[in-house]
PDB file of N, CA and C in Angstrom:
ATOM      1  N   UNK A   1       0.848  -1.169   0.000  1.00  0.00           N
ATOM      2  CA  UNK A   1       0.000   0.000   0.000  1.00  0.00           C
ATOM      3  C   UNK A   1       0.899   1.239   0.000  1.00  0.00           C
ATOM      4  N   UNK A   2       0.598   2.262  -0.448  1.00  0.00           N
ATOM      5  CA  UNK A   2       1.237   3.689  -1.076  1.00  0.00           C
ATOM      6  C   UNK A   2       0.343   4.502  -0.300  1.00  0.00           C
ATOM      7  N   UNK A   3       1.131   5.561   0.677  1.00  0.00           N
ATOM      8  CA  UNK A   3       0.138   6.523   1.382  1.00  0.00           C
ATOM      9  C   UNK A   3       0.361   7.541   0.752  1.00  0.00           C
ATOM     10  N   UNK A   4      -0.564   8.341   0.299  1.00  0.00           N
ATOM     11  CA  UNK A   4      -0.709   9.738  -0.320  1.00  0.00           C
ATOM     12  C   UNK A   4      -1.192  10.595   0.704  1.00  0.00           C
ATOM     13  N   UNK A   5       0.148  11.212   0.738  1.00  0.00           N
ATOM     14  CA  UNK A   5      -0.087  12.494   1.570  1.00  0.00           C
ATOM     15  C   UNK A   5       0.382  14.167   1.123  1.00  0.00           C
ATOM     16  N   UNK A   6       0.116  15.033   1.275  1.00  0.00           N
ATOM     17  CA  UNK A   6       0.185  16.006   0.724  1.00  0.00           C
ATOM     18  C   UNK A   6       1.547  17.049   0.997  1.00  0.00           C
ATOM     19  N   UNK A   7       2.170  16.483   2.213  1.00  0.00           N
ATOM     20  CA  UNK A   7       3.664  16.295   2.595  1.00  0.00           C
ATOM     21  C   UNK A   7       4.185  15.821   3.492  1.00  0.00           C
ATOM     22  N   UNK A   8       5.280  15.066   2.671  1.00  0.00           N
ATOM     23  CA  UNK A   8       5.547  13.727   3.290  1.00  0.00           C
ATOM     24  C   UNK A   8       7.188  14.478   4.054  1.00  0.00           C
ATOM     25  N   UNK A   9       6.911  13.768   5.305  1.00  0.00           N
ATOM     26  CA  UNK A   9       8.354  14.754   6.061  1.00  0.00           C
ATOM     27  C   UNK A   9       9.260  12.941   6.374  1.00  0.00           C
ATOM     28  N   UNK A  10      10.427  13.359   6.601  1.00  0.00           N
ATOM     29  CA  UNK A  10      10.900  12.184   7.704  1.00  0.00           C
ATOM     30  C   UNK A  10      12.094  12.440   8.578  1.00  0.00           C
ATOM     31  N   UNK A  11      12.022  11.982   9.503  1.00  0.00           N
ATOM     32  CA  UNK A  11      12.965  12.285  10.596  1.00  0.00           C
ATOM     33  C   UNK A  11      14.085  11.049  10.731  1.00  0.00           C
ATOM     34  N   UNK A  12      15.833  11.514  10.983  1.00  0.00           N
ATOM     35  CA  UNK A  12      16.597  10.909  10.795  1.00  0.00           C
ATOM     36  C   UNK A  12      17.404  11.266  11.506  1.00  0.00           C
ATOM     37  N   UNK A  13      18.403  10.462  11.856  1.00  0.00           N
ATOM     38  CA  UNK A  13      19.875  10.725  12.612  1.00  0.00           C
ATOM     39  C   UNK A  13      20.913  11.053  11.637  1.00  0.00           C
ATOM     40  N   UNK A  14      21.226  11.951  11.305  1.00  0.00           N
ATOM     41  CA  UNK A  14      22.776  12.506  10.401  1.00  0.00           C
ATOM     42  C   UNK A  14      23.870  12.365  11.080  1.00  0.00           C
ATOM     43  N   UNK A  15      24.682  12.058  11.669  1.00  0.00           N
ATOM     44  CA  UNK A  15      25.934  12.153  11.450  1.00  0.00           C
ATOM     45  C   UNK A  15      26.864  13.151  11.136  1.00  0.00           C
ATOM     46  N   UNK A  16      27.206  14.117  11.926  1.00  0.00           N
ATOM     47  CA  UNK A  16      27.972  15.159  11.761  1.00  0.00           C
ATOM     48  C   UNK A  16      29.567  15.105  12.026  1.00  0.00           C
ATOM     49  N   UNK A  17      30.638  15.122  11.698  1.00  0.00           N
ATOM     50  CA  UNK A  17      31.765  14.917  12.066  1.00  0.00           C
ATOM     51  C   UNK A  17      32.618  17.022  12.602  1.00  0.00           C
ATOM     52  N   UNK A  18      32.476  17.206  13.617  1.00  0.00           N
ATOM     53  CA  UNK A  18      32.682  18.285  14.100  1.00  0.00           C
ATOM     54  C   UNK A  18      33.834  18.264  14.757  1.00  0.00           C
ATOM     55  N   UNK A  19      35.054  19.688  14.285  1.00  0.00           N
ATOM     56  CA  UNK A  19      36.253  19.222  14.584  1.00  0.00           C
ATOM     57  C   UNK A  19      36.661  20.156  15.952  1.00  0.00           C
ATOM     58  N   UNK A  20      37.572  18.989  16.478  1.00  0.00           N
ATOM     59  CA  UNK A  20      37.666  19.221  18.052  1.00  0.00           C
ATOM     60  C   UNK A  20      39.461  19.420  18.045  1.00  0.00           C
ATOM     61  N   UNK A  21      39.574  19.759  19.034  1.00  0.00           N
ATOM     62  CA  UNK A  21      41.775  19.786  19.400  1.00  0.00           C
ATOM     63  C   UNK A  21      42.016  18.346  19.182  1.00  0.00           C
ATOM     64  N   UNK A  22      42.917  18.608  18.107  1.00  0.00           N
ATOM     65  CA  UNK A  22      43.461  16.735  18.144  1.00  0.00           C
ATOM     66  C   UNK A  22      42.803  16.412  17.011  1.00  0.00           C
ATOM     67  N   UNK A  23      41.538  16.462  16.314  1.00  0.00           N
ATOM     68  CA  UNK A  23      40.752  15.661  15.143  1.00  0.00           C
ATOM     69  C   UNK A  23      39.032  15.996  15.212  1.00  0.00           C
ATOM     70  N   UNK A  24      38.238  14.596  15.190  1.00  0.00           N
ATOM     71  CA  UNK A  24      36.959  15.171  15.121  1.00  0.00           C
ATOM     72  C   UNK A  24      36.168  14.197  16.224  1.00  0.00           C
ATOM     73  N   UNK A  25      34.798  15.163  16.523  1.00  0.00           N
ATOM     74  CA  UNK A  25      34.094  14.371  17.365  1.00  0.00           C
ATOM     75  C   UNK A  25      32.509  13.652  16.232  1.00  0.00           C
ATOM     76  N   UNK A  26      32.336  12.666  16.523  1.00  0.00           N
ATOM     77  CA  UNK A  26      30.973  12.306  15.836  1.00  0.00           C
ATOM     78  C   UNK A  26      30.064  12.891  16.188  1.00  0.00           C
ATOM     79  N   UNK A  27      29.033  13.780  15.954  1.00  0.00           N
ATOM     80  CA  UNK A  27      27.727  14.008  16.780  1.00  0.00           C
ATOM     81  C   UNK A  27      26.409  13.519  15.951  1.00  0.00           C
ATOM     82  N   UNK A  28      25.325  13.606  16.288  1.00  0.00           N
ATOM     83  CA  UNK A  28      24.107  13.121  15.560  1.00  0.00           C
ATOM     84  C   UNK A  28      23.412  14.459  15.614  1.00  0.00           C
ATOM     85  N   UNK A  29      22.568  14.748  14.120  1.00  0.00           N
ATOM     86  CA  UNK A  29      21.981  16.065  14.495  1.00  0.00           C
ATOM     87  C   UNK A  29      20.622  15.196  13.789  1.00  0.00           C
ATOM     88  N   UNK A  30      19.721  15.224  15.050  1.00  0.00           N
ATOM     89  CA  UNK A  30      18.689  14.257  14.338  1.00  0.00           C
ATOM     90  C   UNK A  30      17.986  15.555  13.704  1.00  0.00           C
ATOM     91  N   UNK A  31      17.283  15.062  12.414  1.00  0.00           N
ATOM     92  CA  UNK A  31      16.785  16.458  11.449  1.00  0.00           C
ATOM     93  C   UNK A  31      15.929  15.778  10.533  1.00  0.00           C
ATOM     94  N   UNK A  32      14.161  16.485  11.043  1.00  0.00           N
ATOM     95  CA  UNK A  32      13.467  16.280   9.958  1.00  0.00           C
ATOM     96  C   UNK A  32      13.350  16.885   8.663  1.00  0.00           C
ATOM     97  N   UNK A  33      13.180  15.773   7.492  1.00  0.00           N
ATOM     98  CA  UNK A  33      13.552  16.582   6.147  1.00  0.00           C
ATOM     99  C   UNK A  33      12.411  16.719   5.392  1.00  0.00           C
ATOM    100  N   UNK A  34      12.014  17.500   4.965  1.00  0.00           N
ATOM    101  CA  UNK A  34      10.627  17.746   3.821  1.00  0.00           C
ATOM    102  C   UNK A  34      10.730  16.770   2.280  1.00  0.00           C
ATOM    103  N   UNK A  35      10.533  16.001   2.288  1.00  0.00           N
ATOM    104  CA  UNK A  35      10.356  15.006   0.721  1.00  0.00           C
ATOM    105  C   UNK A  35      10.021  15.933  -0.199  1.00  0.00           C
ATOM    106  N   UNK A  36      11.202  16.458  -0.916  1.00  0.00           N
ATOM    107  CA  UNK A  36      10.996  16.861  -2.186  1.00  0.00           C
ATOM    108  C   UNK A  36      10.500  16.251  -3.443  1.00  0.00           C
ATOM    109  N   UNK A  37       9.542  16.383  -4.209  1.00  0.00           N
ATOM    110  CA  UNK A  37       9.342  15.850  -5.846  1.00  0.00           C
ATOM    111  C   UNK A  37      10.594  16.147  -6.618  1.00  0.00           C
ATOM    112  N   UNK A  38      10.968  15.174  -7.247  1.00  0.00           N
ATOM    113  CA  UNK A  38      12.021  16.076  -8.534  1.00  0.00           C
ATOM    114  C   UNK A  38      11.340  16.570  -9.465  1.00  0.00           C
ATOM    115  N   UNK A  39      10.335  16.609  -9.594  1.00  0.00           N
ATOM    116  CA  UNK A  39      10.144  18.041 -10.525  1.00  0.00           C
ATOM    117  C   UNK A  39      10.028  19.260  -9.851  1.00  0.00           C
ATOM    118  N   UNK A  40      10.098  19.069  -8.580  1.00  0.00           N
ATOM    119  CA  UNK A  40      10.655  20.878  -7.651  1.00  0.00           C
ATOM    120  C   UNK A  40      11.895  20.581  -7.174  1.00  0.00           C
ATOM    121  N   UNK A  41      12.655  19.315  -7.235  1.00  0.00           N
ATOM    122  CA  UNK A  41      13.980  19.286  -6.849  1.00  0.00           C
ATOM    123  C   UNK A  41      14.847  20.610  -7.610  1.00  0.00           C
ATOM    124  N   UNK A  42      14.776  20.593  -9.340  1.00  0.00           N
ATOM    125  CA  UNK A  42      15.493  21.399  -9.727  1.00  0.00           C
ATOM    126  C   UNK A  42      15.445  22.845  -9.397  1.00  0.00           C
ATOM    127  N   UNK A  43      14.360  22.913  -8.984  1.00  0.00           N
ATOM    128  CA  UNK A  43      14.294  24.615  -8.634  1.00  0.00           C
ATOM    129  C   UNK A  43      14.789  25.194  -7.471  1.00  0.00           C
ATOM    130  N   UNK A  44      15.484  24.145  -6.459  1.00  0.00           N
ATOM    131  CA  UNK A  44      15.418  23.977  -5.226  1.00  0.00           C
ATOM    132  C   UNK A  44      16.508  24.012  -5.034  1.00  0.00           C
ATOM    133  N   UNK A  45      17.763  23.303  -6.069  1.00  0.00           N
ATOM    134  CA  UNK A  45      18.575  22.818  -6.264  1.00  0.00           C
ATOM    135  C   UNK A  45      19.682  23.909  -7.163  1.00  0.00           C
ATOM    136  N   UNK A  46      19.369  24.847  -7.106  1.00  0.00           N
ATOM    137  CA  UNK A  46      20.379  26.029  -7.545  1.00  0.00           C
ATOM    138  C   UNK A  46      21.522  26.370  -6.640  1.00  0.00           C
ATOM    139  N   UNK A  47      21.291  26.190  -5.205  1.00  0.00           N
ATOM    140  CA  UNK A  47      22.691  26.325  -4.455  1.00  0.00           C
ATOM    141  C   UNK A  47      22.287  25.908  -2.851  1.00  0.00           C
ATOM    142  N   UNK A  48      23.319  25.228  -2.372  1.00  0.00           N
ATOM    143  CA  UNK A  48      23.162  24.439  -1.278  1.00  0.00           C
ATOM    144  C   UNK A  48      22.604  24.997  -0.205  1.00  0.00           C
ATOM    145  N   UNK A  49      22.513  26.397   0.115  1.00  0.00           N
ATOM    146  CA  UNK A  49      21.937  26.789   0.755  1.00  0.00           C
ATOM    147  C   UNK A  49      20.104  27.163   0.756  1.00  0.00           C
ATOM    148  N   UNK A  50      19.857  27.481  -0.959  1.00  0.00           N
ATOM    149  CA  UNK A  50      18.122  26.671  -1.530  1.00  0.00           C
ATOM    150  C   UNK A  50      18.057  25.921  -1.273  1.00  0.00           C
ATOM    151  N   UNK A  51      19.073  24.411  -1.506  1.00  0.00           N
ATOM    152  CA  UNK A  51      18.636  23.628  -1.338  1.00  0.00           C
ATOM    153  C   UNK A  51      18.080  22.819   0.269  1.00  0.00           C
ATOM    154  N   UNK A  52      19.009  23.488   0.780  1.00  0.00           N
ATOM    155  CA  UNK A  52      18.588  23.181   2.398  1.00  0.00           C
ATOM    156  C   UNK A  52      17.917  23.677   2.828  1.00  0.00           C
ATOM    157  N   UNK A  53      17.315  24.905   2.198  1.00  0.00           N
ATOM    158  CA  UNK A  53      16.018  25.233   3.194  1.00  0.00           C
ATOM    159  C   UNK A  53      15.412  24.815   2.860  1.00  0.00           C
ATOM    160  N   UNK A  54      14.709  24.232   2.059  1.00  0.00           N
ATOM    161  CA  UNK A  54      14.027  23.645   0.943  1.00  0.00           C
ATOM    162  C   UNK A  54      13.827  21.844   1.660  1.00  0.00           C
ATOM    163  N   UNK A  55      14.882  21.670   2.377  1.00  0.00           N
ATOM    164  CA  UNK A  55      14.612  20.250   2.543  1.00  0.00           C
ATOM    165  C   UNK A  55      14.215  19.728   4.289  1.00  0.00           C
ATOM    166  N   UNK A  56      15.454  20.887   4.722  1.00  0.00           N
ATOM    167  CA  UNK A  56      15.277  20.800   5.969  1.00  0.00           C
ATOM    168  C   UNK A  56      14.002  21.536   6.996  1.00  0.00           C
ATOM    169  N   UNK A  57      13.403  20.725   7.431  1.00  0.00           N
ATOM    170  CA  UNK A  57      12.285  21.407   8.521  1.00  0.00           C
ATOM    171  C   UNK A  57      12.622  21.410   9.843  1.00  0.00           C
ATOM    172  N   UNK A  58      13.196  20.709  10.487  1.00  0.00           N
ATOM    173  CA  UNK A  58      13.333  21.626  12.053  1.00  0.00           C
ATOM    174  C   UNK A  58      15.150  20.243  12.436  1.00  0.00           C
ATOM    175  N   UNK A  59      15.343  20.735  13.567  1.00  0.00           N
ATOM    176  CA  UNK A  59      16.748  19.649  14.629  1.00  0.00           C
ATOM    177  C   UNK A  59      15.793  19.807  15.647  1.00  0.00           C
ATOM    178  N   UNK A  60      15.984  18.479  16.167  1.00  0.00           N
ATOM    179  CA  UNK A  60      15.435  17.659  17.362  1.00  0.00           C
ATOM    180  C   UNK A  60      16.756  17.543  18.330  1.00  0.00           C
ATOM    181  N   UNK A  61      16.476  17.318  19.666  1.00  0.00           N
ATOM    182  CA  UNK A  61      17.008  16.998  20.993  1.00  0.00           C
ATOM    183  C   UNK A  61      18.696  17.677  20.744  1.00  0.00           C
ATOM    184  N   UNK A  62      18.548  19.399  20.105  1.00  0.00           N
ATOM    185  CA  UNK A  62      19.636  20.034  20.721  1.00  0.00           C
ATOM    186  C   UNK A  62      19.731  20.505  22.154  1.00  0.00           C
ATOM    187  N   UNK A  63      21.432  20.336  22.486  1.00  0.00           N
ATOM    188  CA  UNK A  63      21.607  20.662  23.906  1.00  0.00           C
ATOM    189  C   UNK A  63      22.682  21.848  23.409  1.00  0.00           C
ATOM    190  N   UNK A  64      22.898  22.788  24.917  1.00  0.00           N
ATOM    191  CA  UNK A  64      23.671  23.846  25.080  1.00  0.00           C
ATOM    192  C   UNK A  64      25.271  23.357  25.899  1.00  0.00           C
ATOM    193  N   UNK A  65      25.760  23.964  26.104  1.00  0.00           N
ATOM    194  CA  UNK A  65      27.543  23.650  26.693  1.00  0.00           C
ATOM    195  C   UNK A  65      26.949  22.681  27.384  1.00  0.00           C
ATOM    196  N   UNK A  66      26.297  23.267  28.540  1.00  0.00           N
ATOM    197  CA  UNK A  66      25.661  22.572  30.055  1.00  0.00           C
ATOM    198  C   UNK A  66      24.737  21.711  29.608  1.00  0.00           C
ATOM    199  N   UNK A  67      24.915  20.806  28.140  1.00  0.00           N
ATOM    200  CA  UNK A  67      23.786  20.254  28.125  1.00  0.00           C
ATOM    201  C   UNK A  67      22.250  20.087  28.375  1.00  0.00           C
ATOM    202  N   UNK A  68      22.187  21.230  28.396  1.00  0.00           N
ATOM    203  CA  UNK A  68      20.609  21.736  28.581  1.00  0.00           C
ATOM    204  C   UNK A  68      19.727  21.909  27.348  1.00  0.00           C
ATOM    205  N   UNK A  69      18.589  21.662  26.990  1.00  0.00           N
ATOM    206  CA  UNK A  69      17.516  21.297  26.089  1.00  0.00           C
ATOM    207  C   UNK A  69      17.481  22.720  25.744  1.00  0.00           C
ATOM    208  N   UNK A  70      17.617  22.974  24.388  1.00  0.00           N
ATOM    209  CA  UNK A  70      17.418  23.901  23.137  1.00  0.00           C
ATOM    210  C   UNK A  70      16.431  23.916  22.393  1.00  0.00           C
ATOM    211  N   UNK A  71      15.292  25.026  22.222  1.00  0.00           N
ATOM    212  CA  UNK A  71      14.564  24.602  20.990  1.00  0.00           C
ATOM    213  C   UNK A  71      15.214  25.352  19.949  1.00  0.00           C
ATOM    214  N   UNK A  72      14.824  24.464  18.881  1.00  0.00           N
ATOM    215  CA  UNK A  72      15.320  24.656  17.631  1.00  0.00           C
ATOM    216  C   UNK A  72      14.151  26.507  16.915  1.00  0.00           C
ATOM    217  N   UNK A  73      14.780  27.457  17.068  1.00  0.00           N
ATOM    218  CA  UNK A  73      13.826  27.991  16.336  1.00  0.00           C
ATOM    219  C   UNK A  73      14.528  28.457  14.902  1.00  0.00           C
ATOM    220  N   UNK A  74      13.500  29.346  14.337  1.00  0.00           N
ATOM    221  CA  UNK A  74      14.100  30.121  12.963  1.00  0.00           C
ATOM    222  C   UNK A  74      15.786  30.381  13.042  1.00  0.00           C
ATOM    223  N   UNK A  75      16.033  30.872  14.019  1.00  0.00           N
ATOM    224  CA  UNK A  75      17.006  32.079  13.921  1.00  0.00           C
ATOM    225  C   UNK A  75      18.344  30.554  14.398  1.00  0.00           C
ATOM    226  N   UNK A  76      18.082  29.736  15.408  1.00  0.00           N
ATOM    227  CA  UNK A  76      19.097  28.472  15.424  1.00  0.00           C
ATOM    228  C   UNK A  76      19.140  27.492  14.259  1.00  0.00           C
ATOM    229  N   UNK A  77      18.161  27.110  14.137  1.00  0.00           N
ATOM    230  CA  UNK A  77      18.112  26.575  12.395  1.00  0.00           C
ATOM    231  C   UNK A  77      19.069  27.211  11.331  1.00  0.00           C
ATOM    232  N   UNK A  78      18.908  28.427  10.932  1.00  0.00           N
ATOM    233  CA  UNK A  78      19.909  29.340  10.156  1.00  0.00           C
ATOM    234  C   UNK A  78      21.251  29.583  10.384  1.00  0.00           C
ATOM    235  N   UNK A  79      21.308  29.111  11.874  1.00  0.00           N
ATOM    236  CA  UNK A  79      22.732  29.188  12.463  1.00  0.00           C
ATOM    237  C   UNK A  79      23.692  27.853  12.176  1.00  0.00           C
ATOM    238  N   UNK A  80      22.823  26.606  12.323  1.00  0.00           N
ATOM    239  CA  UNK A  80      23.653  25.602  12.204  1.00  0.00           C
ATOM    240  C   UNK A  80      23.802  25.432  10.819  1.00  0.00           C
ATOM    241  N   UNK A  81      22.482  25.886   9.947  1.00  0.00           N
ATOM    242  CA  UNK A  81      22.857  25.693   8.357  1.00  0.00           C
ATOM    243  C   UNK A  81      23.867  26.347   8.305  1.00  0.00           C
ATOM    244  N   UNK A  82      24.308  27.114   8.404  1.00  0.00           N
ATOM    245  CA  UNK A  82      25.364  28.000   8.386  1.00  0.00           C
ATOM    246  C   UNK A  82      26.851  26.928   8.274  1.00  0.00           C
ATOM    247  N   UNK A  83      26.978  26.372   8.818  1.00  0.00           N
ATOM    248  CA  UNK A  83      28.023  25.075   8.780  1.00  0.00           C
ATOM    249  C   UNK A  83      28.329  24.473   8.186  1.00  0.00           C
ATOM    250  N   UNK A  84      29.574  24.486   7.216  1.00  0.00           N
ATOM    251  CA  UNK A  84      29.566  23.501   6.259  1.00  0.00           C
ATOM    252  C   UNK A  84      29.820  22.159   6.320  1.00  0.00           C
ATOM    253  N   UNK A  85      30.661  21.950   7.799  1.00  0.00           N
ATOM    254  CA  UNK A  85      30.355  20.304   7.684  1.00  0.00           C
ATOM    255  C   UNK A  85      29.123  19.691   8.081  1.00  0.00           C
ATOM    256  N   UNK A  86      28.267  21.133   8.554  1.00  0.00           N
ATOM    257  CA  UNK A  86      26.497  20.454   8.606  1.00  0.00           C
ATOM    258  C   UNK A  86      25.906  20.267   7.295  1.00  0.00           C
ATOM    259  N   UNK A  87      26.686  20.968   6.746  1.00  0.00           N
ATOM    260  CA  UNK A  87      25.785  21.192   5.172  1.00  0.00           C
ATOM    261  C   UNK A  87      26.282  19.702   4.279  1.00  0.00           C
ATOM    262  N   UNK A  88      27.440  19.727   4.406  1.00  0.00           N
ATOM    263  CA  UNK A  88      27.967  18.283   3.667  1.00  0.00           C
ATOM    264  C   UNK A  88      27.168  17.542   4.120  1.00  0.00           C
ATOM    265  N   UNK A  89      26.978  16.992   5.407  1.00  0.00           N
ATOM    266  CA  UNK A  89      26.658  15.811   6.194  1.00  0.00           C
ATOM    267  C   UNK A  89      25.130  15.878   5.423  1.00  0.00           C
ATOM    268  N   UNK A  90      24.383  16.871   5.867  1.00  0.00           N
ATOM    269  CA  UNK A  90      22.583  16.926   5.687  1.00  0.00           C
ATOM    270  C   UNK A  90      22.779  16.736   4.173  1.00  0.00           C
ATOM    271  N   UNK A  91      23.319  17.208   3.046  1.00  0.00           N
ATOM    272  CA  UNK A  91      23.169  17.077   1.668  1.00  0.00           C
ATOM    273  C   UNK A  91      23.765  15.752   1.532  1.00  0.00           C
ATOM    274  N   UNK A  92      24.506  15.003   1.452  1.00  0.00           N
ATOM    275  CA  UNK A  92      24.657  13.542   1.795  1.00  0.00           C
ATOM    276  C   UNK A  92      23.459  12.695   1.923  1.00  0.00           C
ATOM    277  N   UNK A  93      23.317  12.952   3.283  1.00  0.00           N
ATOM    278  CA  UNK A  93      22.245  12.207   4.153  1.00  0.00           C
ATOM    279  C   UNK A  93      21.014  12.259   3.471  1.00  0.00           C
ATOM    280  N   UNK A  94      20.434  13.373   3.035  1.00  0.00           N
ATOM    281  CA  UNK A  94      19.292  13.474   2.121  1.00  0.00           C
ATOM    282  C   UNK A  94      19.293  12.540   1.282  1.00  0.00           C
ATOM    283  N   UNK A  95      19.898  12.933   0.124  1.00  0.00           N
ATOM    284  CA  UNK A  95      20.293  12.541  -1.507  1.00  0.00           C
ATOM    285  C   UNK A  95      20.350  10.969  -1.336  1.00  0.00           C
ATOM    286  N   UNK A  96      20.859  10.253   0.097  1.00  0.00           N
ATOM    287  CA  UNK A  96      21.341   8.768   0.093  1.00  0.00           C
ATOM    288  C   UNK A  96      19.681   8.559   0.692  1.00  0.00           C
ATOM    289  N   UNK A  97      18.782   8.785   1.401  1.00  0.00           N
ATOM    290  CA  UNK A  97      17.887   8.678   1.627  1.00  0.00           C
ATOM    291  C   UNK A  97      16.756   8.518   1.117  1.00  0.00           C
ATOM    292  N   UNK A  98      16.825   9.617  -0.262  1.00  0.00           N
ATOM    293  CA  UNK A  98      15.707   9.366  -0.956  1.00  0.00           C
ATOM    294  C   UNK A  98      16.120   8.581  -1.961  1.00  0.00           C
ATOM    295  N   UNK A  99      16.983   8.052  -2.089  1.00  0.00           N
ATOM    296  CA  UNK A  99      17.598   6.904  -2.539  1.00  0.00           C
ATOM    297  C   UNK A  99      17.926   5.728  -2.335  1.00  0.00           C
ATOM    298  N   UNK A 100      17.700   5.773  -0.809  1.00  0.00           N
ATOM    299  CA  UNK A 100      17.642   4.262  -0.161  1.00  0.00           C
ATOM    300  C   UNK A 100      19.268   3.724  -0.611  1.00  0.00           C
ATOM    301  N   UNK A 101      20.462   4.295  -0.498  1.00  0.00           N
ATOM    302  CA  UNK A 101      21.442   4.107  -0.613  1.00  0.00           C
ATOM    303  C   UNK A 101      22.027   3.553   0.726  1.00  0.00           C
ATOM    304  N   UNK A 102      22.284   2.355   1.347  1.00  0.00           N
ATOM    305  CA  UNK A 102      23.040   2.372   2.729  1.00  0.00           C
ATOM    306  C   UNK A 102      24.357   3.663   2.609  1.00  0.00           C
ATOM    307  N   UNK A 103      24.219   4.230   3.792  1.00  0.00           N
ATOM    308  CA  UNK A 103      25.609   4.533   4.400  1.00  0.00           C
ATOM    309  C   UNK A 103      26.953   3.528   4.029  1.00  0.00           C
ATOM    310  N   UNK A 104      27.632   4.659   3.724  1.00  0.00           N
ATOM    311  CA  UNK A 104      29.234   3.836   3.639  1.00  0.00           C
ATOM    312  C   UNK A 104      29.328   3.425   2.268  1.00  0.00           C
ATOM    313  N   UNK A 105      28.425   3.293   1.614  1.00  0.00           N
ATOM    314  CA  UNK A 105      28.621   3.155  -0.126  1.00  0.00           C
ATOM    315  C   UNK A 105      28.608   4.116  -0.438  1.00  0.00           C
TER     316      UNK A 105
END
């Protein structure tokens, strides 16, 4: 069975590699993504930063230094896009997703 819905979101664990003294730390930036059509992929798809707003809808279970619970709003959203090894990781993670590509291939 095929559910038709009028937008289809999904939520995932990414994998961020964020660099620390010495090398990098792994983190998870769990992040729901908006299911693009490819026939609005291309329009969407002019520069990585369209394209991520475009895909990304909110980060789940951010914490602060003190590990304390963050909500994700407008203005933190824009901040972490801001990142390019967030941006690698989430454009990755997408593209292998709606592709059903395992990780590591």
């Amino acid at each position: 069975m095929f559910n038709v819905t009028a937008k289809r979101t999904f939520t995932h664990d990414v994998k961020v590699s964020m660099p620390v003294d010495g090398g990098f730390s792994d983190e998870v930036l769990k992040t729901t993504f908006n299911y693009i059509p490819s026939d609005e992929m291309q329009q969407v798809a002019q520069t990585d930063d369209a394209f991520l707003q475009a895909v990304v809808n909110t980060f789940h279970d951010l914490v602060d230094d003190g590990k304390n619970p963050v909500a994700c709003t407008a203005e933190l959203r824009a901040a972490i896009l801001r990142n390019s090894n967030v941006q690698q990781a989430l454009i990755t993670h997408y593209t292998s997703a709606i592709r059903k590509v395992p990780q590591g291939n």
